[in-house]
C-alpha atoms as a PDB file:
ATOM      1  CA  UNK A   1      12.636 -16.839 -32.759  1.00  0.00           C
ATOM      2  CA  UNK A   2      12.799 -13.024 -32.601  1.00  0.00           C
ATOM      3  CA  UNK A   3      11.863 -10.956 -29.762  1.00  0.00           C
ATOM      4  CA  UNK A   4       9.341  -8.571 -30.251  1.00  0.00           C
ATOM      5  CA  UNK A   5      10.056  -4.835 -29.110  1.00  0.00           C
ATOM      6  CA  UNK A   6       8.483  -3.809 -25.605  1.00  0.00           C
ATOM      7  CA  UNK A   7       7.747  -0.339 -24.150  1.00  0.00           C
ATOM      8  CA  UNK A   8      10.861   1.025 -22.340  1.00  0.00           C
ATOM      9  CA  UNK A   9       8.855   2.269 -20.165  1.00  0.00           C
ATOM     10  CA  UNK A  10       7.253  -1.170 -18.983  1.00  0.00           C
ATOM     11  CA  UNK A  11      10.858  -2.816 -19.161  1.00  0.00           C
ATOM     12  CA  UNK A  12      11.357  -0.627 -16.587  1.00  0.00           C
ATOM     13  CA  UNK A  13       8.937  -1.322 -14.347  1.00  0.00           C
ATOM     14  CA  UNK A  14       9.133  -5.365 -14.609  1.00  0.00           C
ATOM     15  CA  UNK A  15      12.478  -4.607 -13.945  1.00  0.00           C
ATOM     16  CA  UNK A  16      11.983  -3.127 -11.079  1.00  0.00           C
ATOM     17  CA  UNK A  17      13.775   0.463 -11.666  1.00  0.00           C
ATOM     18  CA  UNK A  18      10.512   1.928 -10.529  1.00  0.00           C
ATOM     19  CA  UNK A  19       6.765   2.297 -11.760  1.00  0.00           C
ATOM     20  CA  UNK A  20       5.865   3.189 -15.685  1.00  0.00           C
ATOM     21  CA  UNK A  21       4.665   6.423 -14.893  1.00  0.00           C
ATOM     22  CA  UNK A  22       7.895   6.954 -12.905  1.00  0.00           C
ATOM     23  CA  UNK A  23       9.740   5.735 -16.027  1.00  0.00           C
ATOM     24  CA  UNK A  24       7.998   7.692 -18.419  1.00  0.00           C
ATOM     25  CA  UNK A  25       9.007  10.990 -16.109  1.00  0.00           C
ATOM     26  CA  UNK A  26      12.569   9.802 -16.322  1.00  0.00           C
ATOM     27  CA  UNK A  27      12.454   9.116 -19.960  1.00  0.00           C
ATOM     28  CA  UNK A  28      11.067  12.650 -20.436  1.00  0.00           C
ATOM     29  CA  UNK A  29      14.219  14.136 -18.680  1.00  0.00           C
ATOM     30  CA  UNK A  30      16.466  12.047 -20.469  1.00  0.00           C
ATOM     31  CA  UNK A  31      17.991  10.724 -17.369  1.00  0.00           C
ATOM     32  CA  UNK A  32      17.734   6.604 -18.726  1.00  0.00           C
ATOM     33  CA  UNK A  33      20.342   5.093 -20.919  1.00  0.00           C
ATOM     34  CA  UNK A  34      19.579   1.839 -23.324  1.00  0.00           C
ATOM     35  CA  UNK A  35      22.729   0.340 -24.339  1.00  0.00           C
ATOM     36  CA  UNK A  36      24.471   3.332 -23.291  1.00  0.00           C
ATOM     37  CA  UNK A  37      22.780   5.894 -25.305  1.00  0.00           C
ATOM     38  CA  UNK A  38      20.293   8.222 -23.928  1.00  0.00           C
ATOM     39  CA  UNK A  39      16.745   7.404 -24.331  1.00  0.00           C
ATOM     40  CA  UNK A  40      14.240  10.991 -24.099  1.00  0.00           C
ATOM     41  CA  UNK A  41      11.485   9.851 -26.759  1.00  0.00           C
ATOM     42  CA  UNK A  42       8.094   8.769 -24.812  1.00  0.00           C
ATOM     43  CA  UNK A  43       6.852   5.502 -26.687  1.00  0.00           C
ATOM     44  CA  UNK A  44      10.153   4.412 -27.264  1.00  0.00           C
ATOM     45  CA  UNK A  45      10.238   0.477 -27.813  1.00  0.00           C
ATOM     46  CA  UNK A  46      12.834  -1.634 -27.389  1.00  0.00           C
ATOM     47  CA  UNK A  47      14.563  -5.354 -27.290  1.00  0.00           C
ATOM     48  CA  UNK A  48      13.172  -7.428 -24.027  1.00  0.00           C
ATOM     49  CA  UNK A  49      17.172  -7.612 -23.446  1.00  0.00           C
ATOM     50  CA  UNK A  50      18.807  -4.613 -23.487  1.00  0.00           C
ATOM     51  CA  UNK A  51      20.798  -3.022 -20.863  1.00  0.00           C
ATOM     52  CA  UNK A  52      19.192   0.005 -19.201  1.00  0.00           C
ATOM     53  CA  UNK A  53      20.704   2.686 -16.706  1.00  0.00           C
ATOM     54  CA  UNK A  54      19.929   5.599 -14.977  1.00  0.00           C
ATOM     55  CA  UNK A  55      21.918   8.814 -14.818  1.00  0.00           C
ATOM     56  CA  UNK A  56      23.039   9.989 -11.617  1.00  0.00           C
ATOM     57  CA  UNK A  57      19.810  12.555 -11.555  1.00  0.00           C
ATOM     58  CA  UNK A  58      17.378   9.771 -12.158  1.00  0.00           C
ATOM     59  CA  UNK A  59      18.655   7.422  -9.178  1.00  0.00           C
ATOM     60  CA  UNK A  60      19.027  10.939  -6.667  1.00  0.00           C
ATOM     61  CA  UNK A  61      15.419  11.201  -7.365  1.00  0.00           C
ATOM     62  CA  UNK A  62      14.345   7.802  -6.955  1.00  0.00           C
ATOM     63  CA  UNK A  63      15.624   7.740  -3.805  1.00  0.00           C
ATOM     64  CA  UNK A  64      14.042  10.910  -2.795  1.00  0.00           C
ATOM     65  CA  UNK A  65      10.792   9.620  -2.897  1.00  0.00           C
ATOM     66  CA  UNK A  66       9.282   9.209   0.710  1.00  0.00           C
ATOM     67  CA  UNK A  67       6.946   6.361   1.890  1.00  0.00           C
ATOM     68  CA  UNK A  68       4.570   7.846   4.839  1.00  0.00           C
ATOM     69  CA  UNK A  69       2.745   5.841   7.913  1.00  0.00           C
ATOM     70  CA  UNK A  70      -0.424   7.449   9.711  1.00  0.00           C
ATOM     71  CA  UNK A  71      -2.459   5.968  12.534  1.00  0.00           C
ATOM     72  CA  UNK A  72      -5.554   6.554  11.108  1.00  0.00           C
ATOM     73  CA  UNK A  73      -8.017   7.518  13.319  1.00  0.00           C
ATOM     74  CA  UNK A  74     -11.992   6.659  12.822  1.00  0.00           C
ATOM     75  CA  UNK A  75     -13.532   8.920  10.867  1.00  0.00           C
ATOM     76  CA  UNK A  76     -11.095   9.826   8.322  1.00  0.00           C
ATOM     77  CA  UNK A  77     -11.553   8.665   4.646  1.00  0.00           C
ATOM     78  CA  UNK A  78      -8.190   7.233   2.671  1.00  0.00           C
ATOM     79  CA  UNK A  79      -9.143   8.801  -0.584  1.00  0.00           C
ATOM     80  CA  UNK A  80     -10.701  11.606  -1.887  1.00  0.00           C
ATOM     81  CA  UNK A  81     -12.584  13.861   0.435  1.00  0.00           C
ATOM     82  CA  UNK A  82     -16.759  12.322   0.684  1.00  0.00           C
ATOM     83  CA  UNK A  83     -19.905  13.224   2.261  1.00  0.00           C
ATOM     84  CA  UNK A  84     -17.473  16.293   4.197  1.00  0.00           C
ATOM     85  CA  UNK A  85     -15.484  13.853   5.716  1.00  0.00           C
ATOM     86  CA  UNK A  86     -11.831  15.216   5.629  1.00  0.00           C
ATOM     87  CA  UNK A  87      -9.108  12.579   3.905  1.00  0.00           C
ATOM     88  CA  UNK A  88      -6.525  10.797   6.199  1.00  0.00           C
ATOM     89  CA  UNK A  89      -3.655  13.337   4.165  1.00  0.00           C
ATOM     90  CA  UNK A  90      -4.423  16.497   6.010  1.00  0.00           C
ATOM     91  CA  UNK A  91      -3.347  14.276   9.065  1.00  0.00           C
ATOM     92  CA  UNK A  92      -0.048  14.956   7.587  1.00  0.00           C
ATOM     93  CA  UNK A  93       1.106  18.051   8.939  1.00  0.00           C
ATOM     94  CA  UNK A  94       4.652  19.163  10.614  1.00  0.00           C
ATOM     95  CA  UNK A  95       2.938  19.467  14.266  1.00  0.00           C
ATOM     96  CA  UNK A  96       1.606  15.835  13.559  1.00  0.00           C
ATOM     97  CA  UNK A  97       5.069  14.021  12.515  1.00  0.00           C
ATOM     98  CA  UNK A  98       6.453  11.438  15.228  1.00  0.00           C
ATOM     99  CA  UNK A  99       9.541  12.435  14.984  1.00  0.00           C
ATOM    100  CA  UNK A 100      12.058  10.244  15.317  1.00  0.00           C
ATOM    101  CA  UNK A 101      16.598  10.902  14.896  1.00  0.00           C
ATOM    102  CA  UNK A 102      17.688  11.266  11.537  1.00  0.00           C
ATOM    103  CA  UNK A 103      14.259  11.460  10.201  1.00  0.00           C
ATOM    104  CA  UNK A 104      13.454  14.387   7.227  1.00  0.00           C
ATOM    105  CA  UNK A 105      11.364  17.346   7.668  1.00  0.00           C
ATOM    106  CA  UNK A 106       7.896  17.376   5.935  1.00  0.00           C
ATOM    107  CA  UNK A 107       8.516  19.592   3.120  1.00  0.00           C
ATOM    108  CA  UNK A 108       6.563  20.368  -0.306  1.00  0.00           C
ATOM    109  CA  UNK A 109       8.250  17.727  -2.086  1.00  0.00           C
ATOM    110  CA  UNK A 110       6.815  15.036  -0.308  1.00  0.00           C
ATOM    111  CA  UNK A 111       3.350  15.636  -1.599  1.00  0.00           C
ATOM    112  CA  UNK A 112       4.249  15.675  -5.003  1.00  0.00           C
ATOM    113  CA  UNK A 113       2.394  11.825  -6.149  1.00  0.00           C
ATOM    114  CA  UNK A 114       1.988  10.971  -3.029  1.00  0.00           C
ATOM    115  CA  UNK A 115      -0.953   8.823  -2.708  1.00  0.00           C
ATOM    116  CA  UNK A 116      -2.859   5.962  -0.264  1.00  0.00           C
ATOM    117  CA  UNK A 117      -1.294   2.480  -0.906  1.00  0.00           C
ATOM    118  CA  UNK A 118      -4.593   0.643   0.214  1.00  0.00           C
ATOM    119  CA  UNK A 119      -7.111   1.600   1.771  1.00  0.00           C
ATOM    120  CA  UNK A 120      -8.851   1.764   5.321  1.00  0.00           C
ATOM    121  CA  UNK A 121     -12.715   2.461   5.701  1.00  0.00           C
ATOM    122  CA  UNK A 122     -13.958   5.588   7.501  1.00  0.00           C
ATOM    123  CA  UNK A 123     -14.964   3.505  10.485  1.00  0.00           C
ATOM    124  CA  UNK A 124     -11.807   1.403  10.765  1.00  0.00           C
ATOM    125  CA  UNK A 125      -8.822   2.897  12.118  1.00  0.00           C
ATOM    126  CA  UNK A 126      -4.771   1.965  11.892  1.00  0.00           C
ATOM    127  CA  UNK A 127      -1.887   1.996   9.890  1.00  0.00           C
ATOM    128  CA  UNK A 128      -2.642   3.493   6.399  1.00  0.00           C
ATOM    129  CA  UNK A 129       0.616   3.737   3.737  1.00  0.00           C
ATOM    130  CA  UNK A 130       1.042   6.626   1.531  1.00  0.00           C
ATOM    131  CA  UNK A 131       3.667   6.891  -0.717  1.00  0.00           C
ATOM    132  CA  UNK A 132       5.063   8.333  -4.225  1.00  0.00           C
ATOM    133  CA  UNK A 133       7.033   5.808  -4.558  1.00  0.00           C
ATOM    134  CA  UNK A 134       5.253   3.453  -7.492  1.00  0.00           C
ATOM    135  CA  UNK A 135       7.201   0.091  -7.121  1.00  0.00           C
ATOM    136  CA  UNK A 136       6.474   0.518  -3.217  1.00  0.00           C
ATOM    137  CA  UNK A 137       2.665   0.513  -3.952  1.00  0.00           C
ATOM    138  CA  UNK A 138       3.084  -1.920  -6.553  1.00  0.00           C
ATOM    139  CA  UNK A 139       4.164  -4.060  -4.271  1.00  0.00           C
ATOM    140  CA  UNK A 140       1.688  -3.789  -1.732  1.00  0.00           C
ATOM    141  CA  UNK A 141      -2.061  -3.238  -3.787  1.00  0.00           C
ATOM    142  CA  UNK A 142      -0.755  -4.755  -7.201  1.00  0.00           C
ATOM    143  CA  UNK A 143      -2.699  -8.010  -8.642  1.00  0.00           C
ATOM    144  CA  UNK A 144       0.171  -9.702  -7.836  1.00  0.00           C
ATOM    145  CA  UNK A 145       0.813  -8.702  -4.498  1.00  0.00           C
ATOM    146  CA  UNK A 146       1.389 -11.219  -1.892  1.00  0.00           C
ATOM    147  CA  UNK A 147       1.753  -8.942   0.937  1.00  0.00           C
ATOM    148  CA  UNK A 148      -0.021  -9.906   4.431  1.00  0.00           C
ATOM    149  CA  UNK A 149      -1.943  -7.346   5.818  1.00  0.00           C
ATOM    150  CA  UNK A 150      -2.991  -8.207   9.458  1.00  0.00           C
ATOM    151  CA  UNK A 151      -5.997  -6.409  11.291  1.00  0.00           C
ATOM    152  CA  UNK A 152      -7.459  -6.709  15.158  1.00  0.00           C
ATOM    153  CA  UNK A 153     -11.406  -7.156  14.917  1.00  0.00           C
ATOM    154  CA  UNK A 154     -13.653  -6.883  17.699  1.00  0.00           C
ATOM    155  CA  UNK A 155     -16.661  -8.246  17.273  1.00  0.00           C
ATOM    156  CA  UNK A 156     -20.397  -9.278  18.736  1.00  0.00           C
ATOM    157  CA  UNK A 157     -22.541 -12.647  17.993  1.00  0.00           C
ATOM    158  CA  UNK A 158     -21.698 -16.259  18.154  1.00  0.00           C
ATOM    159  CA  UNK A 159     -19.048 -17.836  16.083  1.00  0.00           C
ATOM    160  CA  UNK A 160     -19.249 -21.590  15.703  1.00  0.00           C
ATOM    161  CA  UNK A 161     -16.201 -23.611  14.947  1.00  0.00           C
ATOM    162  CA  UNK A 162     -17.696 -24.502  11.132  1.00  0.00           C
ATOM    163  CA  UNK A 163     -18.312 -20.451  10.946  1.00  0.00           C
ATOM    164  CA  UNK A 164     -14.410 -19.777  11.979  1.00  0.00           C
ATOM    165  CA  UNK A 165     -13.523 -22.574   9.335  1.00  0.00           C
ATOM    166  CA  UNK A 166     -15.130 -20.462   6.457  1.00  0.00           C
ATOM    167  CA  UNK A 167     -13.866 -17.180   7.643  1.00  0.00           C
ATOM    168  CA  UNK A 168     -10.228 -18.670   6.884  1.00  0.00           C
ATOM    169  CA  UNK A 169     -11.410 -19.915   3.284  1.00  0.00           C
ATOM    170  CA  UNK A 170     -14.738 -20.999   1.476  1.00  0.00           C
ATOM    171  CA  UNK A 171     -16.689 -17.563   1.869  1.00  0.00           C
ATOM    172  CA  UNK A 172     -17.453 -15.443  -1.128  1.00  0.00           C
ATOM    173  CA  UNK A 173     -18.230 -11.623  -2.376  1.00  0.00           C
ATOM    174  CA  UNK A 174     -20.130 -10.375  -5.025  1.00  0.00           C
ATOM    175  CA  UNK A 175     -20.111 -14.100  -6.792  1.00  0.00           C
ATOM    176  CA  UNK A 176     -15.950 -14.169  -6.225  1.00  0.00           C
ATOM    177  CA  UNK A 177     -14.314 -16.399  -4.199  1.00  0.00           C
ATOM    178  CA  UNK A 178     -11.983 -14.939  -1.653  1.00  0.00           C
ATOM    179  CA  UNK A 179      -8.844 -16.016  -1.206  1.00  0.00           C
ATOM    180  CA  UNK A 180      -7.917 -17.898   2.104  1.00  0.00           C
ATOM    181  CA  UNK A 181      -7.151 -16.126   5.154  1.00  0.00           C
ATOM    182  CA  UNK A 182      -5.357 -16.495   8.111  1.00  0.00           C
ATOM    183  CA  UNK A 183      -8.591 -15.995  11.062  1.00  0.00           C
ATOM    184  CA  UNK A 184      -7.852 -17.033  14.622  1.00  0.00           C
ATOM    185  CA  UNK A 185      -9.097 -15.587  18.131  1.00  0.00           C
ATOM    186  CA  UNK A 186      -7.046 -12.908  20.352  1.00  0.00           C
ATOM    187  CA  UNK A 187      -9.174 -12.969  22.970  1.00  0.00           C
ATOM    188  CA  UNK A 188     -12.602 -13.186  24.309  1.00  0.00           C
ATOM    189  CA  UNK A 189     -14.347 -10.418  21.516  1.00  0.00           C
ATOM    190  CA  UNK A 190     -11.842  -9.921  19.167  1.00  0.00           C
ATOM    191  CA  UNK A 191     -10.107 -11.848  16.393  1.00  0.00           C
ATOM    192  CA  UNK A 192      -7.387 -11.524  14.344  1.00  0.00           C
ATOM    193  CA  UNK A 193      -7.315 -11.639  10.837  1.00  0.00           C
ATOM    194  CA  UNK A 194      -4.219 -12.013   8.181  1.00  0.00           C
ATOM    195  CA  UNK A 195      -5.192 -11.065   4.978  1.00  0.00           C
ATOM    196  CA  UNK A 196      -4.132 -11.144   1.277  1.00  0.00           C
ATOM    197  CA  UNK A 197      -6.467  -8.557  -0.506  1.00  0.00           C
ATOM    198  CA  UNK A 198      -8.597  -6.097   0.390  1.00  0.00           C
ATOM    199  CA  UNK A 199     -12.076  -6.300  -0.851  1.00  0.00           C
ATOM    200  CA  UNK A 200     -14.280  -3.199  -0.428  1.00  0.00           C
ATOM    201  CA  UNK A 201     -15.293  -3.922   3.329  1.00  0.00           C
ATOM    202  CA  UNK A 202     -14.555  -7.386   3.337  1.00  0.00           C
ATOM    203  CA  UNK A 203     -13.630  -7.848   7.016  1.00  0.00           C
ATOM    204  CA  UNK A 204     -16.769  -6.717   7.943  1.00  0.00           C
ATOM    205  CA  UNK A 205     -18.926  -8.187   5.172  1.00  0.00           C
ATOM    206  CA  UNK A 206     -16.822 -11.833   6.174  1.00  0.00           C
ATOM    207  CA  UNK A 207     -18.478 -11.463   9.472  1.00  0.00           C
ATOM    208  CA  UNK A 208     -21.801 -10.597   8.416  1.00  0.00           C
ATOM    209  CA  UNK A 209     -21.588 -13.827   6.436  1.00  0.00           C
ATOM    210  CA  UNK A 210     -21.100 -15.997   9.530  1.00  0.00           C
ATOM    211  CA  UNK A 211     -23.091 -13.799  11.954  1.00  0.00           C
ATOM    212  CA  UNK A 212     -21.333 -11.708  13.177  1.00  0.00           C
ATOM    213  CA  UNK A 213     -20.894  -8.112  13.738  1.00  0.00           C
ATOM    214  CA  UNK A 214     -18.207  -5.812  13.743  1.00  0.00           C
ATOM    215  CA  UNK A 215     -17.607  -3.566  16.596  1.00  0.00           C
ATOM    216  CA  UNK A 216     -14.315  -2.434  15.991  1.00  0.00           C
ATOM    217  CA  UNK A 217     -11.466  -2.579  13.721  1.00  0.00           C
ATOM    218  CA  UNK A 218      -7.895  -1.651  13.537  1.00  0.00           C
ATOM    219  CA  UNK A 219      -5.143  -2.346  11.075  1.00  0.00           C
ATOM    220  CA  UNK A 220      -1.813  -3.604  12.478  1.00  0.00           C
ATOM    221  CA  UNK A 221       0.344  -4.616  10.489  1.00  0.00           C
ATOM    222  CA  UNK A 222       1.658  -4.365   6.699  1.00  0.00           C
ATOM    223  CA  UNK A 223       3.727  -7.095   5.727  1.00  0.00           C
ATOM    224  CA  UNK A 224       7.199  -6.519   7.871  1.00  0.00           C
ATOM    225  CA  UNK A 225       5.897  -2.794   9.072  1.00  0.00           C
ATOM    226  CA  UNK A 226       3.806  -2.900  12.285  1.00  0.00           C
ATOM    227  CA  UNK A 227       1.788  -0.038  13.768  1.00  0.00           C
ATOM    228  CA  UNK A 228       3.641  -0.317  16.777  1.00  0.00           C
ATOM    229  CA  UNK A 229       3.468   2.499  19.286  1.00  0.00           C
ATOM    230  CA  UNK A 230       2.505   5.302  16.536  1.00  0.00           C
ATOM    231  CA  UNK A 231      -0.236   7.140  18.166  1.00  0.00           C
ATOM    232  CA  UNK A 232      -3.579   7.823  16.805  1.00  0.00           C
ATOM    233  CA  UNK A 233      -3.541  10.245  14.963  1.00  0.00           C
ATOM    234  CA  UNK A 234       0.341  10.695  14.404  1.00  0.00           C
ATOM    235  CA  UNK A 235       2.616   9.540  11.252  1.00  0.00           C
ATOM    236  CA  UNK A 236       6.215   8.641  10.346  1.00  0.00           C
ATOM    237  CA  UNK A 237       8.237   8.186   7.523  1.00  0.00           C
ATOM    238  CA  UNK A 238       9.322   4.714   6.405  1.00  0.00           C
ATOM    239  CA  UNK A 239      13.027   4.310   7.578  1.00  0.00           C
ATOM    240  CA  UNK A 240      15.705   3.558   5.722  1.00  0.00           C
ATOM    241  CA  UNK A 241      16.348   0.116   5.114  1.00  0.00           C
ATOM    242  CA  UNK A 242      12.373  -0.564   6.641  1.00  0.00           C
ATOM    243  CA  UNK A 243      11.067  -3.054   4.295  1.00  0.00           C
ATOM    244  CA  UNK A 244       7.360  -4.210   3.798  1.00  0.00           C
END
């Protein structure tokens, strides 16, 4: 049976070199190899098993691309700028960098594709990932994704034992069911919730389904990366060898 020629481009990517737009920048350069010759034609199909490599520019930039933390604080937006609410990016400033040895220095570069790898509502605060790194976000907001997410809820209203049953699976949004969760108690008012997806408000609209109501809510955690003591407000880069 023959194979059928692929994209380069998307080889790429499901190989895990980096994302397709990332690929198709690399391509452009003519910094990628297939079967030792370089590759510098956009479009460019090829064989599902050919053997691809990077010059020595392609992997130097690569690994110049920067993933970013921020504590986001309440009334930031993760996007675009809305309703004159400033976005959670302009908390990314040289005064505002946690600093920590051997870390870079903000520069120019680092805003080049740099985007929000999820998302956080303007009322919820916490850990918010931007990166230019396209595998990176891939990885965490793709289809496929199977990255836990982990958020601290406070909350007001009664919460029966059948209601806490359904916030871990059986609820639904928009006519879709959600996938099952990972809801327990932290304390008193506030409850902890381990998530796979992120629905447009669904924390809040999960509650509302089983009467409850949201008081207060603050990201944690993205897969291995916690919030830890970042300060509101603040941000870091992603370490070296830090893996979601």
């Amino acid at each position: 049976m023959s194979q059928e020629p692929v994209r380069l481009s998307k080889l790429m990517a499901e190989r895990g070199f980096c994302s397709r737009r990332e690929a198709d920048e690399l391509i452009a350069k003519g910094w990628v190899k297939v079967d030792g010759k370089i590759v510098s034609q956009l479009g460019t199909k090829v064989l599902p098993d050919v053997k691809i490599e990077l010059i020595e520019q392609a992997r130097v930039k690569l690994d110049r691309l920067v993933t970013i933390l921020v504590n986001k604080p309440i009334g930031y937006v993760s996007g675009q700028p809305e309703n004159n609410y400033e976005p959670a990016v302009r908390l990314i400033t040289p005064e505002n960098q946690e600093w920590e040895p051997g870390a870079p220095k903000l520069d120019r570069q680092h805003f080049e594709g740099l985007a929000p790898a999820g998302r956080l509502d303007i009322d919820s605060q916490g850990l918010l990932v931007f990166t230019q790194n396209g595998q990176v976000a891939k990885h965490l907001i793709g289809a496929e994704s199977e990255i836990d997410k982990e958020y601290l809820v406070r909350v007001e209203g009664r919460l029966s034992a059948e209601g806490l049953k359904l916030l871990n699976h059986g609820l639904e949004l928009d006519g879709v069911k959600l996938r099952p969760a990972k809801v327990s108690w932290q304390n008193q008012d506030q409850l902890k919730f381990i998530l796979r997806e992120g629905r447009k408000r669904q924390i809040r609209r999960m509650c509302e389904l089983v009467g409850l109501r949201v008081v207060g809510l603050k990201r944690v955690r993205v897969g291995k990366v916690m919030l830890g003591h970042l300060p509101e407000g603040k941000w870091r880069f992603l370490k070296p060898g830090e893996m979601f």
